[in-house]
N, C-alpha and C. Protein backbone atom coordinates (compact mmCIF):
# COMPACT_ATOMS: atom_id res chain seq x y z
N UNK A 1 97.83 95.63 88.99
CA UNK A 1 97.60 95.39 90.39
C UNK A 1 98.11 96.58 91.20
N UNK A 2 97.00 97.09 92.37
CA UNK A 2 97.54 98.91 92.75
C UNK A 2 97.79 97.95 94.02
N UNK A 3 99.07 98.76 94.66
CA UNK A 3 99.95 98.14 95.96
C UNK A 3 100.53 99.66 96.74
N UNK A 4 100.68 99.12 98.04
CA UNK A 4 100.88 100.34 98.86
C UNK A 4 102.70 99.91 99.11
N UNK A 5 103.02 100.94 98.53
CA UNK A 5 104.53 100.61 99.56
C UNK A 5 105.30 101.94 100.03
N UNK A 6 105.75 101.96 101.59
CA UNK A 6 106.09 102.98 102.23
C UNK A 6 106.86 103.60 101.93
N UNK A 7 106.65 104.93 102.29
CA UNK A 7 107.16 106.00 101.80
C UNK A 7 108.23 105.88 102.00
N UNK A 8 109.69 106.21 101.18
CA UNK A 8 111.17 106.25 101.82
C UNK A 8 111.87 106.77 101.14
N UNK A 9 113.21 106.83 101.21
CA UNK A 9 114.53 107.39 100.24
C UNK A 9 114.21 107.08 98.77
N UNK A 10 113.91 105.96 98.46
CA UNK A 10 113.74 105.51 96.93
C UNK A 10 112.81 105.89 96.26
N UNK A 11 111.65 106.73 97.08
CA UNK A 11 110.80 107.04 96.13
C UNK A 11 110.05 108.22 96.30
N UNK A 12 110.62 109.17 97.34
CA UNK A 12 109.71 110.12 98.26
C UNK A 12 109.71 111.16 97.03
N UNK A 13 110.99 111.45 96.19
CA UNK A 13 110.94 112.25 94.96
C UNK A 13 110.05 112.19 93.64
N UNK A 14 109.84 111.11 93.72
CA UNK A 14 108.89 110.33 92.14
C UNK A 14 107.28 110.58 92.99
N UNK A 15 107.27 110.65 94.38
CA UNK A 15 105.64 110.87 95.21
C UNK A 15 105.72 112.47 94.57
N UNK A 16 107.09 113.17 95.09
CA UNK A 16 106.59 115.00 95.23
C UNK A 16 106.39 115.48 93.76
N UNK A 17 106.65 114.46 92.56
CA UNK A 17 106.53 114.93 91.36
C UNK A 17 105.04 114.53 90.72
N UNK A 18 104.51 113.78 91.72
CA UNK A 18 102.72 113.78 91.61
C UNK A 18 101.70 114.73 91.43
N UNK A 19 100.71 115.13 91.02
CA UNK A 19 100.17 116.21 91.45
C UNK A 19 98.82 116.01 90.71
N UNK A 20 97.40 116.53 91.67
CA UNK A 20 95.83 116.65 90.60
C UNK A 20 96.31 117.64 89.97
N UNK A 21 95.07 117.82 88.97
CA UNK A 21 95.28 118.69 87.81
C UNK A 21 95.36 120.06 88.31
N UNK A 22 95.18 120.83 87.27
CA UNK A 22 95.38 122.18 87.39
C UNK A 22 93.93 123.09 87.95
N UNK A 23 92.95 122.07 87.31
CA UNK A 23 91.38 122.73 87.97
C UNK A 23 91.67 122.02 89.41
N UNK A 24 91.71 120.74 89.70
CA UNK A 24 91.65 120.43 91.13
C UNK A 24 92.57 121.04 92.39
N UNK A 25 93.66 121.95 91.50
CA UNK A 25 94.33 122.35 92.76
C UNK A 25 93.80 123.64 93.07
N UNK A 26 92.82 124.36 92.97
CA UNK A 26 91.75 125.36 93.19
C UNK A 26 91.32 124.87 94.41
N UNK A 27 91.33 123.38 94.81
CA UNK A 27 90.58 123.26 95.83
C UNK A 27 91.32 122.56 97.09
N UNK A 28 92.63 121.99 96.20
CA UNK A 28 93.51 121.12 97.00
C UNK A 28 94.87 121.28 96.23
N UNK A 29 95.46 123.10 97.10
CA UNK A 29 96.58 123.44 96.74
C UNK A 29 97.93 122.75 97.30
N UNK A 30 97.68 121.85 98.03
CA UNK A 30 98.41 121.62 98.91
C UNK A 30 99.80 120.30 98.49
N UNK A 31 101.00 120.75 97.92
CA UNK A 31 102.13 119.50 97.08
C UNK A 31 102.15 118.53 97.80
N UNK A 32 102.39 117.39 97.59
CA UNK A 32 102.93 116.00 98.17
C UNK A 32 104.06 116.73 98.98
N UNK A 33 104.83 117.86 98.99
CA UNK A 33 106.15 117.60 99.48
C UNK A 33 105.33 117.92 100.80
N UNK A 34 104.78 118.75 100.96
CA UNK A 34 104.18 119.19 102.31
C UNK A 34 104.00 118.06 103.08
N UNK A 35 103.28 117.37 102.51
CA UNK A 35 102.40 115.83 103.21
C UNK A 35 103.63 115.78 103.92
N UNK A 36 104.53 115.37 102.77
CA UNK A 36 105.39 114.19 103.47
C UNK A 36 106.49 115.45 104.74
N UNK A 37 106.55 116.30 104.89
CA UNK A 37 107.09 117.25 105.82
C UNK A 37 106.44 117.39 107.06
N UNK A 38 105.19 117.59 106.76
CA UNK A 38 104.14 117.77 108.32
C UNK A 38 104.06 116.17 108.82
N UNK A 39 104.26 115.31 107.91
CA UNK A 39 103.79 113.62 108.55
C UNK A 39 105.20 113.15 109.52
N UNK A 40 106.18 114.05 109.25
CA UNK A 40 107.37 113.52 110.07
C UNK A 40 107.61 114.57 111.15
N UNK A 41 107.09 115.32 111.07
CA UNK A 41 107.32 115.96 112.14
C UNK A 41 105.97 116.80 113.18
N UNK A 42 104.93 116.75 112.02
CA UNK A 42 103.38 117.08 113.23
C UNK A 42 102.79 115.88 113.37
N UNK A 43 101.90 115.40 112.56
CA UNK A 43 100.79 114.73 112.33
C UNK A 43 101.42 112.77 112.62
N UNK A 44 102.90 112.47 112.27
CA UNK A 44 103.01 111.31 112.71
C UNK A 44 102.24 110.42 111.86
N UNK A 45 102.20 110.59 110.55
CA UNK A 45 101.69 109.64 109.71
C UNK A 45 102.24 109.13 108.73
N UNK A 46 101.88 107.92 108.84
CA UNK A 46 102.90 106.67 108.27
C UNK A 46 102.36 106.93 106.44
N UNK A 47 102.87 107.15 106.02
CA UNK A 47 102.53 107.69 104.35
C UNK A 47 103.31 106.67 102.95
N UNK A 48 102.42 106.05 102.60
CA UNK A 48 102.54 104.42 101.32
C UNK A 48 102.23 105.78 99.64
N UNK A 49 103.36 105.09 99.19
CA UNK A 49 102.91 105.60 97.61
C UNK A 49 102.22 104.61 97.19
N UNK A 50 101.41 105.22 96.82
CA UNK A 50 100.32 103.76 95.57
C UNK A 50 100.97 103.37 94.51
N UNK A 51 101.11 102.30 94.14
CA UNK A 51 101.87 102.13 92.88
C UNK A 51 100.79 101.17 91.92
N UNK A 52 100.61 101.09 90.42
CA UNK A 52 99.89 100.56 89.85
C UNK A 52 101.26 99.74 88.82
N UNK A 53 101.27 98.20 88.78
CA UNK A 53 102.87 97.24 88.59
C UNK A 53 104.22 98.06 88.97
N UNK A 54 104.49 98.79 88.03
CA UNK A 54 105.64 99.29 88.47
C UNK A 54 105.54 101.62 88.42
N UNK A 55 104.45 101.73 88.05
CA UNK A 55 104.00 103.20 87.76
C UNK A 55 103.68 103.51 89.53
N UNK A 56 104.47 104.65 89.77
CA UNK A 56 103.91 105.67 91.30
C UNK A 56 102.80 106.10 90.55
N UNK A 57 101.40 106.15 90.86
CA UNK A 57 100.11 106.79 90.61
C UNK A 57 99.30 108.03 91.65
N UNK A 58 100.28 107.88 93.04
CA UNK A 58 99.08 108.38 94.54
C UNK A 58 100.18 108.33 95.18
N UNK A 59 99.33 108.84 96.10
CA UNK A 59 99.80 108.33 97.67
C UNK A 59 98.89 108.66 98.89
N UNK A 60 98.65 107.99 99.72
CA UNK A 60 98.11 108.24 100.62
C UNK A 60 98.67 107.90 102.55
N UNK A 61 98.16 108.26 103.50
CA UNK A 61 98.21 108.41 104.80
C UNK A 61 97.23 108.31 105.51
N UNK A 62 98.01 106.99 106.45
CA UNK A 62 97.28 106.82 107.70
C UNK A 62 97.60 106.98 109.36
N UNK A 63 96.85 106.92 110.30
CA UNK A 63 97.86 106.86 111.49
C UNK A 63 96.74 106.59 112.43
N UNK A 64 97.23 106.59 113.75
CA UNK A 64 96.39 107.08 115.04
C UNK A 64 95.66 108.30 115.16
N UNK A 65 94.32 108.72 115.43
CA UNK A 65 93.42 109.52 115.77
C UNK A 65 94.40 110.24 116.98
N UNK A 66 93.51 111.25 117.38
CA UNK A 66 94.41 111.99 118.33
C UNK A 66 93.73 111.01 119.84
N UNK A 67 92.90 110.49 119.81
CA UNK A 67 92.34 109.91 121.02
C UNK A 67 93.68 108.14 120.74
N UNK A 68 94.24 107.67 120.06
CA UNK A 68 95.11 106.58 120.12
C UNK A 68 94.04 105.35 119.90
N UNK A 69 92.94 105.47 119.76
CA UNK A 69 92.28 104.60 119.84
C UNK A 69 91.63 103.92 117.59
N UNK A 70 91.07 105.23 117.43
CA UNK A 70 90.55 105.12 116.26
C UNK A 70 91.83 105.71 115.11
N UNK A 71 91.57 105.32 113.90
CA UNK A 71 92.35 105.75 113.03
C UNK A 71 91.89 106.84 111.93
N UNK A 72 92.93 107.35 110.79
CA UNK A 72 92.42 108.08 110.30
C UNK A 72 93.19 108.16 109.04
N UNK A 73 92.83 108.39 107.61
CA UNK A 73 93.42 108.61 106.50
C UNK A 73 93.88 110.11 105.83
N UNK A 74 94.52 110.20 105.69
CA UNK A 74 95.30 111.80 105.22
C UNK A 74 96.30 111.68 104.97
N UNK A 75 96.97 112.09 103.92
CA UNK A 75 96.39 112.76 102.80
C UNK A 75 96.04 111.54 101.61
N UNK A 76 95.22 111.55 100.60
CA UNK A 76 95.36 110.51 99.46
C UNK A 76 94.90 111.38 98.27
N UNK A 77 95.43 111.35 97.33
CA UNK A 77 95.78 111.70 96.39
C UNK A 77 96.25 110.57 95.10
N UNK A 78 95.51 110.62 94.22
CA UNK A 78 95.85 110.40 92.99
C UNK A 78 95.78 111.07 91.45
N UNK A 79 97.66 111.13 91.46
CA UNK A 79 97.61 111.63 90.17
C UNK A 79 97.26 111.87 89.20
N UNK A 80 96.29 113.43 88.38
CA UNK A 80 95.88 113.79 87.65
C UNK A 80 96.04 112.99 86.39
N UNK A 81 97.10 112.25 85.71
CA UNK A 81 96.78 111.34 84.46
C UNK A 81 96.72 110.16 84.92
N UNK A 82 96.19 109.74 86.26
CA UNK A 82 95.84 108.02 86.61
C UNK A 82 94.77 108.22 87.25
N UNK A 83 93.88 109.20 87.24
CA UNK A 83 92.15 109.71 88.07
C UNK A 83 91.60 108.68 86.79
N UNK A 84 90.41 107.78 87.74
CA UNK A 84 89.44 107.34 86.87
C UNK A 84 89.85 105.90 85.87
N UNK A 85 90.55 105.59 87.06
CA UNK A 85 91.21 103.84 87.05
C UNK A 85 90.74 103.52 87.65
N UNK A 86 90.02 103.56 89.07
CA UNK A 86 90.10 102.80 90.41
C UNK A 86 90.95 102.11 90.94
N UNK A 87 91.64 103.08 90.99
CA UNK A 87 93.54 102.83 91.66
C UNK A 87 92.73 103.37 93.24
N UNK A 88 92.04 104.38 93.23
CA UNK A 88 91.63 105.21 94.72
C UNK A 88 91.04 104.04 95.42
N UNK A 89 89.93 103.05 94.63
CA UNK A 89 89.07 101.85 95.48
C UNK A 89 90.45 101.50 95.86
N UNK A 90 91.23 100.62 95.25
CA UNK A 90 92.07 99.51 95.61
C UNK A 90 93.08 100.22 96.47
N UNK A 91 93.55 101.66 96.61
CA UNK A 91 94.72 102.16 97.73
C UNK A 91 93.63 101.79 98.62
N UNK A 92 92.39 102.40 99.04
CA UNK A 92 91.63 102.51 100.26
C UNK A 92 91.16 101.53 100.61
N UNK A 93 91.12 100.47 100.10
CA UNK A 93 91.11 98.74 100.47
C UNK A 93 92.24 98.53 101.14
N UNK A 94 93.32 98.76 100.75
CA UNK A 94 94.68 98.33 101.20
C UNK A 94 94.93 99.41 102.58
N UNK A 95 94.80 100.39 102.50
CA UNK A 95 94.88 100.83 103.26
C UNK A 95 94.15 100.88 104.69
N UNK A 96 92.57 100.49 104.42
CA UNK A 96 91.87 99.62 105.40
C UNK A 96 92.49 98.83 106.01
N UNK A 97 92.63 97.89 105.28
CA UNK A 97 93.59 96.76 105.77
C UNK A 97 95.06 96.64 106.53
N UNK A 98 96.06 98.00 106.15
CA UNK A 98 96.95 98.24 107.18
C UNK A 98 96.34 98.74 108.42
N UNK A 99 95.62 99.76 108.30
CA UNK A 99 94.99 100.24 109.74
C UNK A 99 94.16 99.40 110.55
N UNK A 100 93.31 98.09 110.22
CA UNK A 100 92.48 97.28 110.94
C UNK A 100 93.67 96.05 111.31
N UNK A 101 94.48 95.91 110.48
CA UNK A 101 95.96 94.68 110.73
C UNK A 101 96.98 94.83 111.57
N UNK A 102 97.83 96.03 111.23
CA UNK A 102 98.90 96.17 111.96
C UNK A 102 98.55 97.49 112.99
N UNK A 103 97.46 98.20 113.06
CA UNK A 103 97.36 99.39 113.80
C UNK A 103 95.83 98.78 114.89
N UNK A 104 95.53 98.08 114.31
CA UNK A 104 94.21 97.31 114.78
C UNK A 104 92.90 98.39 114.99
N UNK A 105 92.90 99.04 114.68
CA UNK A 105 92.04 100.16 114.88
C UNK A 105 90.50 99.25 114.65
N UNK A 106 89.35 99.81 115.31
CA UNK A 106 88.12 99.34 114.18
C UNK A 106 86.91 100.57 114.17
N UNK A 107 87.98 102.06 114.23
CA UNK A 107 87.00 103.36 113.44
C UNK A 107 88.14 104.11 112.99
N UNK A 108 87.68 104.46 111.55
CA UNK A 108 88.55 104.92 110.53
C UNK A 108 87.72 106.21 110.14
N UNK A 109 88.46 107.73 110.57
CA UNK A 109 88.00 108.55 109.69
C UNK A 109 88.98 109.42 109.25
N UNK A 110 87.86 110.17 108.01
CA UNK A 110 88.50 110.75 107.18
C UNK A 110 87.63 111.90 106.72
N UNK A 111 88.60 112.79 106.24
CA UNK A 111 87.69 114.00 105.26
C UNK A 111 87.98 114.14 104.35
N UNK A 112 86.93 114.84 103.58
CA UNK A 112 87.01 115.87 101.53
C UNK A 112 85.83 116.83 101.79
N UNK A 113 86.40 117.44 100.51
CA UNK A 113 85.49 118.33 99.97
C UNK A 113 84.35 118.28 99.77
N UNK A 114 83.80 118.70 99.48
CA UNK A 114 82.26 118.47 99.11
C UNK A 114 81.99 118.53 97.76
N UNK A 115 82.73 119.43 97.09
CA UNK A 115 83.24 119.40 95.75
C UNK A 115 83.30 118.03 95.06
N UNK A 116 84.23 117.82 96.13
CA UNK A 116 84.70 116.15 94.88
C UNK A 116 83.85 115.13 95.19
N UNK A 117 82.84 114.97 94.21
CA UNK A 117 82.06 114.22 94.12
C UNK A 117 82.42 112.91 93.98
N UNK A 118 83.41 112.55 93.39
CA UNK A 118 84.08 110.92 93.02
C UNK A 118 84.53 110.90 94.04
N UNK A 119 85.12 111.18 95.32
CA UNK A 119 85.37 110.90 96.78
C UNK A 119 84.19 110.21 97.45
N UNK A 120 83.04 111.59 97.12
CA UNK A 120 82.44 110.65 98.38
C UNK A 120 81.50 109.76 98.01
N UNK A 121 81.74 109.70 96.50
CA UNK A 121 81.32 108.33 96.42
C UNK A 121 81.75 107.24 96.56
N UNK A 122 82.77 107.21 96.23
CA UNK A 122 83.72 106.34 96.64
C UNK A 122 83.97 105.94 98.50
N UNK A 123 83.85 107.02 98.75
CA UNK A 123 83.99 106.20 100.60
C UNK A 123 82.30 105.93 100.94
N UNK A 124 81.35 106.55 100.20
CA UNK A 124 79.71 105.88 100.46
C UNK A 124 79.96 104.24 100.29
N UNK A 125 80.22 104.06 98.93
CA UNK A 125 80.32 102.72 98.77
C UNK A 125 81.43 101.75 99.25
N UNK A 126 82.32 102.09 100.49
CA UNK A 126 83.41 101.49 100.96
C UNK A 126 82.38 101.70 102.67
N UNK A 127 81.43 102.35 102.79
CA UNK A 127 81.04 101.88 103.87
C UNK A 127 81.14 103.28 105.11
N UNK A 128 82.06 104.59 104.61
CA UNK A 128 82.10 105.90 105.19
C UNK A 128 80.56 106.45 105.54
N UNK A 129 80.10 106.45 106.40
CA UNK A 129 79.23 107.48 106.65
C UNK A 129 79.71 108.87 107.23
N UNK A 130 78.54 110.16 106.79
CA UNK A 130 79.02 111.28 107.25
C UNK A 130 78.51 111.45 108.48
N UNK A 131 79.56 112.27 109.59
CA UNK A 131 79.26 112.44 110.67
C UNK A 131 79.11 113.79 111.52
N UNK A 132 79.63 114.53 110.36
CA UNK A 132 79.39 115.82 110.53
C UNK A 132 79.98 116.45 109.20
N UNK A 133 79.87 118.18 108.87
CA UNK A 133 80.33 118.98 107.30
C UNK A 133 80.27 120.39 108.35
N UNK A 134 81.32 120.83 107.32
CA UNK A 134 81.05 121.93 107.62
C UNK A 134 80.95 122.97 105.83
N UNK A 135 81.25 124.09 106.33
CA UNK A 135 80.95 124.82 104.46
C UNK A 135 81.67 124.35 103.25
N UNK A 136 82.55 123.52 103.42
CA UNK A 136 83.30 123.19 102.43
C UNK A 136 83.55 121.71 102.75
N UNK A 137 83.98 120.94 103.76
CA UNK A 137 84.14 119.51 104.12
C UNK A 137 83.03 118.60 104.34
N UNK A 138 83.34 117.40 104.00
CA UNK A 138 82.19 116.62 104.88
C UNK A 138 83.41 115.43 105.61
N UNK A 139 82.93 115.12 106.91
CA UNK A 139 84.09 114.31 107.68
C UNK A 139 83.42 113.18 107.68
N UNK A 140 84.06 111.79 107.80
CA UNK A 140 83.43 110.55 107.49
C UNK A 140 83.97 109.69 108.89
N UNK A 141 83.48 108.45 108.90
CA UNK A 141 83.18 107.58 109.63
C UNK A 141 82.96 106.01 109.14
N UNK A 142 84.50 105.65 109.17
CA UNK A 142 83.99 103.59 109.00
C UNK A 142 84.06 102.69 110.29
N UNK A 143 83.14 102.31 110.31
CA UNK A 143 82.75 101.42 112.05
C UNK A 143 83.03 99.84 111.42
N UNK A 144 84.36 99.44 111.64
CA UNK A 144 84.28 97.93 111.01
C UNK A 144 84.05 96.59 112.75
């Protein structure tokens, strides 16, 4: 069973020791420690490690849009030996669900690569439409 629980003292170290593989960071160099550095002090995003029973697998981030109105997911990430579980469906279910519950939002976006094909399939079939790309991104859109 994959569960979101917030980022904190007990586990922010076992998140920064996460990481995609060695081909995927060609495209997404960017460590967990960063996330969790810019989310407390730029970006203001509330950031859940994914956990699958008792295994850290991910983590991902949500918050307020810059307009306060709509929401938005950044960063999510799941760990290179737990890719290809569908741990990613079940964080981004859950994570829906904090942002439409306790943030009440009802437009959720988000971006990837264009590269990673298991992304955007994964937010096609969760209901993301694209709303604009540019040479390397495509930015998404959930209207619940």
């Amino acid at each position: 069973m994959v569960s979101l629980e917030l980022l904190n003292v007990d586990n922010w170290q076992q998140i920064c020791r996460l990481s995609v593989s060695e081909e995927q960071k060609k495209y997404y160099p960017i460590p967990n420690v960063y996330w969790i550095g810019i989310s407390r002090y730029e970006e203001h995003t509330e950031l859940f490690a994914i956990k699958f029973e008792n295994e850290y697998v991910g983590m991902i981030g949500c918050g307020f849009d810059e307009d306060g109105v709509s929401g938005y997911i950044n960063p999510f990430m799941i760990d290179a030996k737990y890719q290809g579980n569908h741990y990613a469906e079940d964080a981004l279910k859950l994570c829906i669900e904090y942002l439409t519950k306790s943030l009440k939002v009802n437009v959720i976006h988000l971006g990837h690569r264009k590269i990673n094909v298991s992304a955007s399939k994964l937010y096609e079939n969760m209901g993301f439409v694209i709303i604009g790309d540019d040479k390397n991104d495509y930015f998404r859109e959930l209207r619940l």
